[in-house]
PDB file of N, CA and C in Angstrom:
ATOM      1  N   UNK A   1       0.844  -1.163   0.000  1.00  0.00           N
ATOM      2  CA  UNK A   1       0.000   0.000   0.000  1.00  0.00           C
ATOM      3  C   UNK A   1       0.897   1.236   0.000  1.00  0.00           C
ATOM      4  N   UNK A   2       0.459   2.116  -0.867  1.00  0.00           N
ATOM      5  CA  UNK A   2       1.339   3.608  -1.055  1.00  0.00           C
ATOM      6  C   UNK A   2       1.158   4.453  -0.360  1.00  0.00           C
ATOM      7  N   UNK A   3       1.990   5.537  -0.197  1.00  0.00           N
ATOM      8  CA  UNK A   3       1.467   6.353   0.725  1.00  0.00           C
ATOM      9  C   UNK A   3       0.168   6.926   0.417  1.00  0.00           C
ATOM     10  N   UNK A   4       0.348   7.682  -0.729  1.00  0.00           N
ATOM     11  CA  UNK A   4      -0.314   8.346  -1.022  1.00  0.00           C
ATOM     12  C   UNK A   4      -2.013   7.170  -1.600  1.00  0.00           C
ATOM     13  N   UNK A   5      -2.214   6.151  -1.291  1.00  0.00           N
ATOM     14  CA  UNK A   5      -3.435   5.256  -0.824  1.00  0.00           C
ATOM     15  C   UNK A   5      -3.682   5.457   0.431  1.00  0.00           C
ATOM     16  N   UNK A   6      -2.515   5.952   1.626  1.00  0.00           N
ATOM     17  CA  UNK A   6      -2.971   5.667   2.660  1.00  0.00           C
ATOM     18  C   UNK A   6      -3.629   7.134   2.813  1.00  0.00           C
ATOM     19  N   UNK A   7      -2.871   8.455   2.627  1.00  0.00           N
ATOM     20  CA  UNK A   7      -3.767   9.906   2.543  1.00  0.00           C
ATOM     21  C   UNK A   7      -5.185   9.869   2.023  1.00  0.00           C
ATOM     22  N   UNK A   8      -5.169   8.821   0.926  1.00  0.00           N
ATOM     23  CA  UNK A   8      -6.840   9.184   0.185  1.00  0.00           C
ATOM     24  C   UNK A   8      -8.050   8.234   0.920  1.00  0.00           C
ATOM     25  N   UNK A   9      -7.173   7.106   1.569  1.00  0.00           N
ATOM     26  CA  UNK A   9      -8.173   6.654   2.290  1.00  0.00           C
ATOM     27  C   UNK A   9      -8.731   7.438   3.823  1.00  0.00           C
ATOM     28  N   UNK A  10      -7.825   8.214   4.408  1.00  0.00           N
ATOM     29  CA  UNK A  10      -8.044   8.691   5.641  1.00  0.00           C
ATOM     30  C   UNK A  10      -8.468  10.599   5.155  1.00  0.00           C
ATOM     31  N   UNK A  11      -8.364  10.652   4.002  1.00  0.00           N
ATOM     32  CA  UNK A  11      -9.590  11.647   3.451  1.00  0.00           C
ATOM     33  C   UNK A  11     -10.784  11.650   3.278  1.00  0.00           C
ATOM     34  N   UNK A  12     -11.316   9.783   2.512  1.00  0.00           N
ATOM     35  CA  UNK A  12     -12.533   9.896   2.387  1.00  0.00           C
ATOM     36  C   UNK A  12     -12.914   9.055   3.632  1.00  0.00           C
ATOM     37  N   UNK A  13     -12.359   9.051   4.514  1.00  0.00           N
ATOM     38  CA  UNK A  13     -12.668   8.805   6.286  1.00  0.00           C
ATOM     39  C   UNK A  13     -13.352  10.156   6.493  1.00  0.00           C
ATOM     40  N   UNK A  14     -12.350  11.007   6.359  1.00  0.00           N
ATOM     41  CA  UNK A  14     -12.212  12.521   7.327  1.00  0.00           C
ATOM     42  C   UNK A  14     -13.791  13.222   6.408  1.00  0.00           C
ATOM     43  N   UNK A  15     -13.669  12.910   5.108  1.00  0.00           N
ATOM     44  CA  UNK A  15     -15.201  13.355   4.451  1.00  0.00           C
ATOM     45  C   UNK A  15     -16.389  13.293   4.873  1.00  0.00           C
ATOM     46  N   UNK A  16     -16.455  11.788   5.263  1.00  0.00           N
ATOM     47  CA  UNK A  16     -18.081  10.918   5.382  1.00  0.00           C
ATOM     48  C   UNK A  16     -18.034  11.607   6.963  1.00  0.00           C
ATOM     49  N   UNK A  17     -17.018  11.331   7.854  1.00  0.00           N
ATOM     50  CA  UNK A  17     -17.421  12.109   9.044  1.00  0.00           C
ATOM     51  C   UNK A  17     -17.655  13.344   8.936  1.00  0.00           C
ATOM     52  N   UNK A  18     -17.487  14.268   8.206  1.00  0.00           N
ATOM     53  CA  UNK A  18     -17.641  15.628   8.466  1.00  0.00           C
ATOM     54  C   UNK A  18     -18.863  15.809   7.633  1.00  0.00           C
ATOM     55  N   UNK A  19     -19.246  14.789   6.535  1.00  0.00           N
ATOM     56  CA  UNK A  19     -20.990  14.852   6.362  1.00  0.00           C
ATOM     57  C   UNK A  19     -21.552  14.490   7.668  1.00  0.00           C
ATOM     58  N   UNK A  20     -21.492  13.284   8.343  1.00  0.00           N
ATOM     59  CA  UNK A  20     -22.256  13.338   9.274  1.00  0.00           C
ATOM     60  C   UNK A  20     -22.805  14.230  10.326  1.00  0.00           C
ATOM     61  N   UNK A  21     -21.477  14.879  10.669  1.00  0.00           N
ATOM     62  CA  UNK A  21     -21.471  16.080  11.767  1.00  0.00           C
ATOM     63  C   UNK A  21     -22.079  17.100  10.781  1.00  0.00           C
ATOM     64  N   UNK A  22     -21.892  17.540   9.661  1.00  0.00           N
ATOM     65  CA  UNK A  22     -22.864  18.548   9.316  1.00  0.00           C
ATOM     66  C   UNK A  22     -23.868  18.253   9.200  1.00  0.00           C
ATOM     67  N   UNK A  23     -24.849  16.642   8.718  1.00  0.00           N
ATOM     68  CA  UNK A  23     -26.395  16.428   8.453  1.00  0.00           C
ATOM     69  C   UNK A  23     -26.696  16.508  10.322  1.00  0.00           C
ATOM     70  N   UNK A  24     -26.234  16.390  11.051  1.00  0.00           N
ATOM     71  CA  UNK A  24     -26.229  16.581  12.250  1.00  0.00           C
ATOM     72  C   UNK A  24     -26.810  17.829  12.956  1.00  0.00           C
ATOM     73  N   UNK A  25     -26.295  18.687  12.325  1.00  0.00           N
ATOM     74  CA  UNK A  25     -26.979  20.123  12.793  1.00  0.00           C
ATOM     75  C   UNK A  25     -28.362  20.664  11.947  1.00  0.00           C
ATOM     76  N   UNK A  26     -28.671  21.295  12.366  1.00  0.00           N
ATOM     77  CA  UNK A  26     -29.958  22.343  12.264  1.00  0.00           C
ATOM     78  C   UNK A  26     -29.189  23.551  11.653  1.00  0.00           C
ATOM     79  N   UNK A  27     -30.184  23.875  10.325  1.00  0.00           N
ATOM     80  CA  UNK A  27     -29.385  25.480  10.116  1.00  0.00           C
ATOM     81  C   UNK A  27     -29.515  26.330  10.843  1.00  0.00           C
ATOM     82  N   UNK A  28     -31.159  25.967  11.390  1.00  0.00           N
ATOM     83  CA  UNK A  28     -32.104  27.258  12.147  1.00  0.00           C
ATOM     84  C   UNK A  28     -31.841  27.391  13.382  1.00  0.00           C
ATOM     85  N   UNK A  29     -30.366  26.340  14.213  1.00  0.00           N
ATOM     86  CA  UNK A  29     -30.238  26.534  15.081  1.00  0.00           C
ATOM     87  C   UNK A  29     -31.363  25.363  16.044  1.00  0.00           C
ATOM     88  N   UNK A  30     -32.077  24.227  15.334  1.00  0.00           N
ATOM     89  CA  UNK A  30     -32.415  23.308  15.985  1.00  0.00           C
ATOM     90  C   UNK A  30     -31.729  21.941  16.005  1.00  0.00           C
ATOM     91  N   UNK A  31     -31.808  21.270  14.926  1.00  0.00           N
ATOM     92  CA  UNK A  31     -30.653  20.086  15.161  1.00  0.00           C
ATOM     93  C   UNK A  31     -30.899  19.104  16.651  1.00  0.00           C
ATOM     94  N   UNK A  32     -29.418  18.305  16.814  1.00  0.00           N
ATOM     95  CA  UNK A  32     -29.630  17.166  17.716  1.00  0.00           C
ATOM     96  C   UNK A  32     -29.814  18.091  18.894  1.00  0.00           C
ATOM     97  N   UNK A  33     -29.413  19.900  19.249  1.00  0.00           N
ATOM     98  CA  UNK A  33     -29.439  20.336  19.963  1.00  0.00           C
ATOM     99  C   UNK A  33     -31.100  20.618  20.841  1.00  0.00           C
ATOM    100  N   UNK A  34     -31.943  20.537  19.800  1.00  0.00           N
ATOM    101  CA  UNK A  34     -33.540  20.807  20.255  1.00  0.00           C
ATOM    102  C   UNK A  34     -33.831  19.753  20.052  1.00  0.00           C
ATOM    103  N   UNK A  35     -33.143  18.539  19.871  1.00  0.00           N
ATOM    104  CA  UNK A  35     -33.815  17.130  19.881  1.00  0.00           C
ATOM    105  C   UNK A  35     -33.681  16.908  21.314  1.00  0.00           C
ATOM    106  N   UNK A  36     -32.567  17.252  22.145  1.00  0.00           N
ATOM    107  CA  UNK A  36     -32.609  16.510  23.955  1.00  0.00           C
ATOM    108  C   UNK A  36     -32.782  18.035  24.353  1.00  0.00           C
ATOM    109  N   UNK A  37     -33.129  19.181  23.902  1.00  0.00           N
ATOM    110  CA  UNK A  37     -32.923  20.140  24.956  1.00  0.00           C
ATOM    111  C   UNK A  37     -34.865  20.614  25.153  1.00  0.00           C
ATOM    112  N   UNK A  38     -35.027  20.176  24.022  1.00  0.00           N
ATOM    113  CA  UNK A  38     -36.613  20.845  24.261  1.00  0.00           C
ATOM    114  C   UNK A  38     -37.342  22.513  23.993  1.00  0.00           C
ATOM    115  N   UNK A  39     -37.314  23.431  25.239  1.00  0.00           N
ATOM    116  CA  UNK A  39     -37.318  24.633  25.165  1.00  0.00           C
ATOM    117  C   UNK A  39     -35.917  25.550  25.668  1.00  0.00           C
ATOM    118  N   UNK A  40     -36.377  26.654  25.422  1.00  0.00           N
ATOM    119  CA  UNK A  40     -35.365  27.476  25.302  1.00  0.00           C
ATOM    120  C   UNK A  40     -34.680  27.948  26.613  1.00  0.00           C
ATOM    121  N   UNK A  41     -35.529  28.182  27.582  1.00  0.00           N
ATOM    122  CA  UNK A  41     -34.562  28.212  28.744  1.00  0.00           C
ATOM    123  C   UNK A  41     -34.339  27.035  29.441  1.00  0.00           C
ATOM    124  N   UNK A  42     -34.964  25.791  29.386  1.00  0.00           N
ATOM    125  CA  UNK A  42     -34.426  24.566  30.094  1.00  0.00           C
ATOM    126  C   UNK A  42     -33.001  23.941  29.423  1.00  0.00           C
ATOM    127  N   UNK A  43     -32.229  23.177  29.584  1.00  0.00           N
ATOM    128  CA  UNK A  43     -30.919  23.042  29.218  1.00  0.00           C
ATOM    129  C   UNK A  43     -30.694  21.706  29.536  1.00  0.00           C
ATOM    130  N   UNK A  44     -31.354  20.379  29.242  1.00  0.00           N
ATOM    131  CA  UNK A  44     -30.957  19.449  29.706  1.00  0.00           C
ATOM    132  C   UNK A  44     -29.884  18.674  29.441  1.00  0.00           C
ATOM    133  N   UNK A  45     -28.805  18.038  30.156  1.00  0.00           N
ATOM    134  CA  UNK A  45     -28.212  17.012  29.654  1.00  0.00           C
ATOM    135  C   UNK A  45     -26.729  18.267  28.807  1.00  0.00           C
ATOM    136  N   UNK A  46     -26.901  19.738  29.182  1.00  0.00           N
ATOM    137  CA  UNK A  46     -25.616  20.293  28.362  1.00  0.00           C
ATOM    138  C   UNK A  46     -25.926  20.112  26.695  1.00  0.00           C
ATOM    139  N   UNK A  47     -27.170  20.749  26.742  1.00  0.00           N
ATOM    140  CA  UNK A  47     -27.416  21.240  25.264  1.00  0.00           C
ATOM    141  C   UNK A  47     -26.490  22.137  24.366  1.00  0.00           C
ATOM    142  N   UNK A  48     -26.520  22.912  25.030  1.00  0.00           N
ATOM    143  CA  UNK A  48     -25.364  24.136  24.950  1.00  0.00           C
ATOM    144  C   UNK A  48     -24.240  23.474  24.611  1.00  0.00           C
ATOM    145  N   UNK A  49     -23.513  22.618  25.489  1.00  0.00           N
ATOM    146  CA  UNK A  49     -22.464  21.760  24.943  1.00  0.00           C
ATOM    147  C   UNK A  49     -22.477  20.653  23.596  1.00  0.00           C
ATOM    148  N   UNK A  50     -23.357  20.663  23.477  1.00  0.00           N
ATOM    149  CA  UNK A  50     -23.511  19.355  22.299  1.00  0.00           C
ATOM    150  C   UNK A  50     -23.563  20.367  20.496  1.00  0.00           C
ATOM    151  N   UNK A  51     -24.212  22.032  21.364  1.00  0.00           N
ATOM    152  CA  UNK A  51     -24.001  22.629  19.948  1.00  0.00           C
ATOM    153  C   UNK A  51     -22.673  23.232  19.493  1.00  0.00           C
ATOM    154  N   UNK A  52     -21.977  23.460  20.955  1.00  0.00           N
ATOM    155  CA  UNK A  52     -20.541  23.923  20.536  1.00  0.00           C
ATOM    156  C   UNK A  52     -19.288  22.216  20.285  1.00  0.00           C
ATOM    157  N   UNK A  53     -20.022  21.064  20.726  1.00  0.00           N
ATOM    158  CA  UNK A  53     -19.200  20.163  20.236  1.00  0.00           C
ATOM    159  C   UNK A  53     -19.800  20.170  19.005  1.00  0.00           C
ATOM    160  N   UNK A  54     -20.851  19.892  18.581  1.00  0.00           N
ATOM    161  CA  UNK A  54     -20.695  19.960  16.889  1.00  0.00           C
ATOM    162  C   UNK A  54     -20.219  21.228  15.845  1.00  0.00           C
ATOM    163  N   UNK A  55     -19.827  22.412  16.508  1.00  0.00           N
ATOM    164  CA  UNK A  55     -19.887  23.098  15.418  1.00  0.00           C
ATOM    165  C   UNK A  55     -18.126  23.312  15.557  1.00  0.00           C
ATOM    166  N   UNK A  56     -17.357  22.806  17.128  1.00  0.00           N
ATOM    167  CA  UNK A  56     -15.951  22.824  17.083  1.00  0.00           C
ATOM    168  C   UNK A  56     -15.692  21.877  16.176  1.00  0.00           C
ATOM    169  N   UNK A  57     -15.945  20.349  16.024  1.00  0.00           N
ATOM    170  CA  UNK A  57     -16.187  19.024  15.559  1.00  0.00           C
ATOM    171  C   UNK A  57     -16.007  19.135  13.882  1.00  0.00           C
ATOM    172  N   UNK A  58     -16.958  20.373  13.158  1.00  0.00           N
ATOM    173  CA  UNK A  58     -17.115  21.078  11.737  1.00  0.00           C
ATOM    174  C   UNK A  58     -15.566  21.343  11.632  1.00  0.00           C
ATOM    175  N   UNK A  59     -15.361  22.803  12.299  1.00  0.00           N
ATOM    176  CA  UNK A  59     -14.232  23.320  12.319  1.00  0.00           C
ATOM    177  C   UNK A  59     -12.944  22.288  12.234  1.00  0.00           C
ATOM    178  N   UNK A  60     -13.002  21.326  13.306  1.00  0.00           N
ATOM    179  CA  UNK A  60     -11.576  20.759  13.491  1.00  0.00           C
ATOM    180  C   UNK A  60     -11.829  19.680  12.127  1.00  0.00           C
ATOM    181  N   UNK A  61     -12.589  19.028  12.094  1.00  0.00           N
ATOM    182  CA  UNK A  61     -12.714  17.838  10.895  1.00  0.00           C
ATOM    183  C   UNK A  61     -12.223  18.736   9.511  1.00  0.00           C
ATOM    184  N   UNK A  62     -12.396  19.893   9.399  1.00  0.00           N
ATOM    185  CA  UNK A  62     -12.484  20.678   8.170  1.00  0.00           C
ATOM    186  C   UNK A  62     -10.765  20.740   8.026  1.00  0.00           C
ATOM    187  N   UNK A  63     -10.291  21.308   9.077  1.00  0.00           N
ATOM    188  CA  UNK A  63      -9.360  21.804   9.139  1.00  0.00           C
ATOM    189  C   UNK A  63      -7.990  20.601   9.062  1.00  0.00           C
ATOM    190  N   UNK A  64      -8.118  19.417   9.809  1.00  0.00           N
ATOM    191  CA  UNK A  64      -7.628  18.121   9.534  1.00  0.00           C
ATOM    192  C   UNK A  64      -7.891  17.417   7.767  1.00  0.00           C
ATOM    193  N   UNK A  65      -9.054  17.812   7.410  1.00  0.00           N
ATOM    194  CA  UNK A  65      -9.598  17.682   5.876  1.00  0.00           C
ATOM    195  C   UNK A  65      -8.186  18.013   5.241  1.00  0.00           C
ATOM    196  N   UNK A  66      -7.984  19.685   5.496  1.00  0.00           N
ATOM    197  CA  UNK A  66      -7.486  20.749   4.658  1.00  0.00           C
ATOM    198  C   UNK A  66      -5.998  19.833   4.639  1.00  0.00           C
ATOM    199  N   UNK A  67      -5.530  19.789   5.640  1.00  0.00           N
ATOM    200  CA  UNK A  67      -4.064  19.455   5.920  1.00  0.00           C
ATOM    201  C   UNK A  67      -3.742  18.107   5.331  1.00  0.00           C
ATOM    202  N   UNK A  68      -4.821  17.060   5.543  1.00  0.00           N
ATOM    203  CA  UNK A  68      -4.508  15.988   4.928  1.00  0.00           C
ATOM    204  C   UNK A  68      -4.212  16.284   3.237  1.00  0.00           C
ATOM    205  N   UNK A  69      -5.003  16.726   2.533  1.00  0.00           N
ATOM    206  CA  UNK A  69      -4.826  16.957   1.458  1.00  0.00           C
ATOM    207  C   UNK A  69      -3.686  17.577   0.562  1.00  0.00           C
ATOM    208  N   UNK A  70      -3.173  18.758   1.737  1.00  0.00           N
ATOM    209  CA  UNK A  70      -2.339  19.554   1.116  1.00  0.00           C
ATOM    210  C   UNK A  70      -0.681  18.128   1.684  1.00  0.00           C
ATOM    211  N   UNK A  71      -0.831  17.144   2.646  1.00  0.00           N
ATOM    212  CA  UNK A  71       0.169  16.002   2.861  1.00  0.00           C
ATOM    213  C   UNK A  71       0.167  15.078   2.017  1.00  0.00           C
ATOM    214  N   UNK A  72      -1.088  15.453   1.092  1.00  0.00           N
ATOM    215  CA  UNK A  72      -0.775  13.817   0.016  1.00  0.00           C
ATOM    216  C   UNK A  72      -0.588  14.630  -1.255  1.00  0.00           C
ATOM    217  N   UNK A  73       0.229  15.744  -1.211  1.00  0.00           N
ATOM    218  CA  UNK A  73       0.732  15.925  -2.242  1.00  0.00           C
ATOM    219  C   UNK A  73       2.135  15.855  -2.091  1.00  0.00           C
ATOM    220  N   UNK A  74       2.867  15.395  -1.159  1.00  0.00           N
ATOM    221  CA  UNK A  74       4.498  15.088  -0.759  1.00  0.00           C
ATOM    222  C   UNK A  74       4.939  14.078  -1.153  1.00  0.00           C
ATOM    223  N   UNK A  75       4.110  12.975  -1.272  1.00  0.00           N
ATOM    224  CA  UNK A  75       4.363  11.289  -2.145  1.00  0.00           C
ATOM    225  C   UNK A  75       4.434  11.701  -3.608  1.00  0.00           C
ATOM    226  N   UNK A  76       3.387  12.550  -3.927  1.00  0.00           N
ATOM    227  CA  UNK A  76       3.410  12.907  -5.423  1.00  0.00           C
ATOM    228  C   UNK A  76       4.533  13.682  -5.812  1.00  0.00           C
ATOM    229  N   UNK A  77       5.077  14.234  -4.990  1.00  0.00           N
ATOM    230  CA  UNK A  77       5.921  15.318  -5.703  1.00  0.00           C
ATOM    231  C   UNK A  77       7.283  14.847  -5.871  1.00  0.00           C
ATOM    232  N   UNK A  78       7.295  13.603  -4.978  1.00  0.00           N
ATOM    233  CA  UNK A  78       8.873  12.808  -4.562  1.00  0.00           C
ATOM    234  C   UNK A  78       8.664  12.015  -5.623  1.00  0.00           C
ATOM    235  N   UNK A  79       7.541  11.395  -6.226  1.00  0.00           N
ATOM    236  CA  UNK A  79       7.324  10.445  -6.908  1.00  0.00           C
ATOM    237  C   UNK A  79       7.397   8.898  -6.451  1.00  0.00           C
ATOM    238  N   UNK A  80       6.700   8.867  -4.536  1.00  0.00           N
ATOM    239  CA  UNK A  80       6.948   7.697  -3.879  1.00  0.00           C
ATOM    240  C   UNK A  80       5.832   7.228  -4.173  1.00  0.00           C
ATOM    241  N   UNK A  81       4.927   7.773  -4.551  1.00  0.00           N
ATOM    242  CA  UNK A  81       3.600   7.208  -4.200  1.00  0.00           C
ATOM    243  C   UNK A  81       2.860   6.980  -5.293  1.00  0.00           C
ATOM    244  N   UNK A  82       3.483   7.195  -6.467  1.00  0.00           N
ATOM    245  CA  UNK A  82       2.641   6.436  -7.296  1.00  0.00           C
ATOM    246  C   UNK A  82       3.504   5.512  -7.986  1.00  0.00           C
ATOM    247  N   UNK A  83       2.910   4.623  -8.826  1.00  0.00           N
ATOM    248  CA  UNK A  83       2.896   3.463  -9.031  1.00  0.00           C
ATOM    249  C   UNK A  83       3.716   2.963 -10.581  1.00  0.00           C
ATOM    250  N   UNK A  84       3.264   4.530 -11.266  1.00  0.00           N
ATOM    251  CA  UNK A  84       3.939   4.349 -12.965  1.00  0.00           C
ATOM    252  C   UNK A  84       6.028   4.838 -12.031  1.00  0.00           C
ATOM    253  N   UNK A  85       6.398   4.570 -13.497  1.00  0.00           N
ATOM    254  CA  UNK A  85       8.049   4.942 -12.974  1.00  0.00           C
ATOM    255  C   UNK A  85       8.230   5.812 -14.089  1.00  0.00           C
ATOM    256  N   UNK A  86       9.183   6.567 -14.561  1.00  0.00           N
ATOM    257  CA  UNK A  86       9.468   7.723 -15.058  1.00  0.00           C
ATOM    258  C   UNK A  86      10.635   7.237 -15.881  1.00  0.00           C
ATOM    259  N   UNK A  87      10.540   6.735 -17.083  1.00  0.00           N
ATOM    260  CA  UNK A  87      11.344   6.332 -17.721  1.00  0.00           C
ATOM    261  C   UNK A  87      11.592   7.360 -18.927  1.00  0.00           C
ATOM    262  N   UNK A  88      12.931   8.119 -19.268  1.00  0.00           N
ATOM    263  CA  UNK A  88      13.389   8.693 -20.037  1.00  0.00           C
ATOM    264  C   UNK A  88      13.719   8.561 -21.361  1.00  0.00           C
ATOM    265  N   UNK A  89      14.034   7.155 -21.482  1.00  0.00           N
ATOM    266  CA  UNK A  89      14.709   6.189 -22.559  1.00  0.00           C
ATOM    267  C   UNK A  89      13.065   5.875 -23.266  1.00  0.00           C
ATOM    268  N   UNK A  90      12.348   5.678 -22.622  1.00  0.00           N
ATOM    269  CA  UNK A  90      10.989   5.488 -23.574  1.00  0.00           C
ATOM    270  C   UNK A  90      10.597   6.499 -24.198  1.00  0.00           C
ATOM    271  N   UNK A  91      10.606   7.979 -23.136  1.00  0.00           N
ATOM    272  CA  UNK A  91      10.007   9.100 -24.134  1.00  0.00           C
ATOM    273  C   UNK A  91      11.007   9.105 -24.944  1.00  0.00           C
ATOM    274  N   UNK A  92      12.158   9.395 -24.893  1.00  0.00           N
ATOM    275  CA  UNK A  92      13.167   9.623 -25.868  1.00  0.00           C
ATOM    276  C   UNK A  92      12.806   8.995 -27.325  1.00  0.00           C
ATOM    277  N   UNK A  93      12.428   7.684 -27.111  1.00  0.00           N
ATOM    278  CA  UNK A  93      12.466   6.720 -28.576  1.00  0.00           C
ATOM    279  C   UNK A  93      10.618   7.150 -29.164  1.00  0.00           C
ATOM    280  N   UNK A  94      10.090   7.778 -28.084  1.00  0.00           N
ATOM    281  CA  UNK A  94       8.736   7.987 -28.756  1.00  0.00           C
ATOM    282  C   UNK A  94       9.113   9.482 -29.296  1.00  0.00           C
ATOM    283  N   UNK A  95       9.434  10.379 -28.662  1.00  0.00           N
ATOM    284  CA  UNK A  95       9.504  11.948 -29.331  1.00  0.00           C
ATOM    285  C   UNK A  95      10.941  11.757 -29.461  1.00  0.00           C
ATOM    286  N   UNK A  96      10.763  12.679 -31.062  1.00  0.00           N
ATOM    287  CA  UNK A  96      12.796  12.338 -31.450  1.00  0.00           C
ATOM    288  C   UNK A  96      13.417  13.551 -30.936  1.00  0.00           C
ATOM    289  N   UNK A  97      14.445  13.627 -30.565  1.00  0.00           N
ATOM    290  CA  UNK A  97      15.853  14.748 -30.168  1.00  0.00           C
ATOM    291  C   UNK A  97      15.054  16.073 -31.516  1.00  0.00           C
ATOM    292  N   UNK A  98      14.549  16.824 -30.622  1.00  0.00           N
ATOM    293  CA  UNK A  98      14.268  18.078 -31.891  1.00  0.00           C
ATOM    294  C   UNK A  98      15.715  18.858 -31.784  1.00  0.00           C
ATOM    295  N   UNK A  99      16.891  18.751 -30.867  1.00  0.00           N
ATOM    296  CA  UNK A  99      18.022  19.540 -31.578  1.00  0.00           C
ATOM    297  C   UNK A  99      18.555  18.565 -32.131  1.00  0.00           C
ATOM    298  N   UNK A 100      18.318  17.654 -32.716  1.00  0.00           N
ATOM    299  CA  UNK A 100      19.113  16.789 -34.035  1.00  0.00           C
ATOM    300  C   UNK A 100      18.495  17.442 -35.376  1.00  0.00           C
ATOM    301  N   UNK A 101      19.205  18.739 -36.029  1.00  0.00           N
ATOM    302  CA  UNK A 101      18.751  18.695 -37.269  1.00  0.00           C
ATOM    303  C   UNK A 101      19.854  18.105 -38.310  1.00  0.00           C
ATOM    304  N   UNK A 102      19.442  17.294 -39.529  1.00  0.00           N
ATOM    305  CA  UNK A 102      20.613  17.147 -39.998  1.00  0.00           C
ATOM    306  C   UNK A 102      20.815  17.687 -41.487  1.00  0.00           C
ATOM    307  N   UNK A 103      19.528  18.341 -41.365  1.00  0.00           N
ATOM    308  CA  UNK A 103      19.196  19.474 -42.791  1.00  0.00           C
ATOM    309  C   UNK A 103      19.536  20.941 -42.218  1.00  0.00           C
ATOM    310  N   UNK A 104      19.219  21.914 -43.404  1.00  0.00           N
ATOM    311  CA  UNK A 104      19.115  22.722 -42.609  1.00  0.00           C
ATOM    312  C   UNK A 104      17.960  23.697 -44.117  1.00  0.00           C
ATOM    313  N   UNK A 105      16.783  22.722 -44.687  1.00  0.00           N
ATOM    314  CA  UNK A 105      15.710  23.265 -45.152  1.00  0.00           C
ATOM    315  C   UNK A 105      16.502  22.942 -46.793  1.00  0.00           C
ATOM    316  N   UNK A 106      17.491  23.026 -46.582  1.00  0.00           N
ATOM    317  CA  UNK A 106      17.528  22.962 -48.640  1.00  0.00           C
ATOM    318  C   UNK A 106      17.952  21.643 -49.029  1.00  0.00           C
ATOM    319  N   UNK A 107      17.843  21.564 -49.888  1.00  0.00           N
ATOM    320  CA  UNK A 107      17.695  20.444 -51.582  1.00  0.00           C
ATOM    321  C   UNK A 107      18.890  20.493 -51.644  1.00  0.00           C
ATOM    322  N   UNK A 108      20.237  19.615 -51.172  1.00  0.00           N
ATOM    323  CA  UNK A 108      21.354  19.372 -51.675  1.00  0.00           C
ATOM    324  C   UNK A 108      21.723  18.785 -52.962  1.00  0.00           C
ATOM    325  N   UNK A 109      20.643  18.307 -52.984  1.00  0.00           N
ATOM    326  CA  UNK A 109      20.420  17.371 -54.365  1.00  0.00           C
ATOM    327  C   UNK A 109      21.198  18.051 -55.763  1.00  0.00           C
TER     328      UNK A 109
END
């Protein structure tokens, strides 16, 4: 397994969780938070807390998102992590040496 398999798998980890935590909230400010809290001045169970753990939860998942992504471009750039190899001698024989001219446009003939 490559590195850069192991970044894309613990991206689309870090994704599906950070859908969850967002289908999780309420836009309007109801969410799982008015699911255990009820009304507005009762507070059961640290309502209050469950809306600032989901919306820190957004933030940090986002932000771990960001970083992973911008780390699985370090396998790519070394060329550890992927899988083709970089062979010179092949392009060479497919595109010819364009400073080999051995004309130079006229009819010696």
């Amino acid at each position: 397994m490559s590195t850069f398999t192991i970044f894309l798998v613990l991206i689309i980890f870090i994704c599906f969780l950070l859908v969850v935590v967002i289908m999780v909230q309420n836009p309007k400010g109801g969410g799982l938070s008015s699911t255990f809290g009820g009304g507005g001045g009762q507070q059961l169970g640290g309502v209050k807390k469950t809306t600032d753990f989901l919306d820190k939860s957004t933030w940090t998942l986002a932000v771990v998102l960001l970083v992973l992504i911008l780390a699985s471009n370090i396998p790519i750039m070394n060329g550890v992590g992927t899988d083709s190899t970089f062979d010179q001698d092949a392009i060479d024989n497919v595109v010819p040496n364009q400073t080999d001219t051995t004309t130079d446009g006229t009819d010696s003939e």
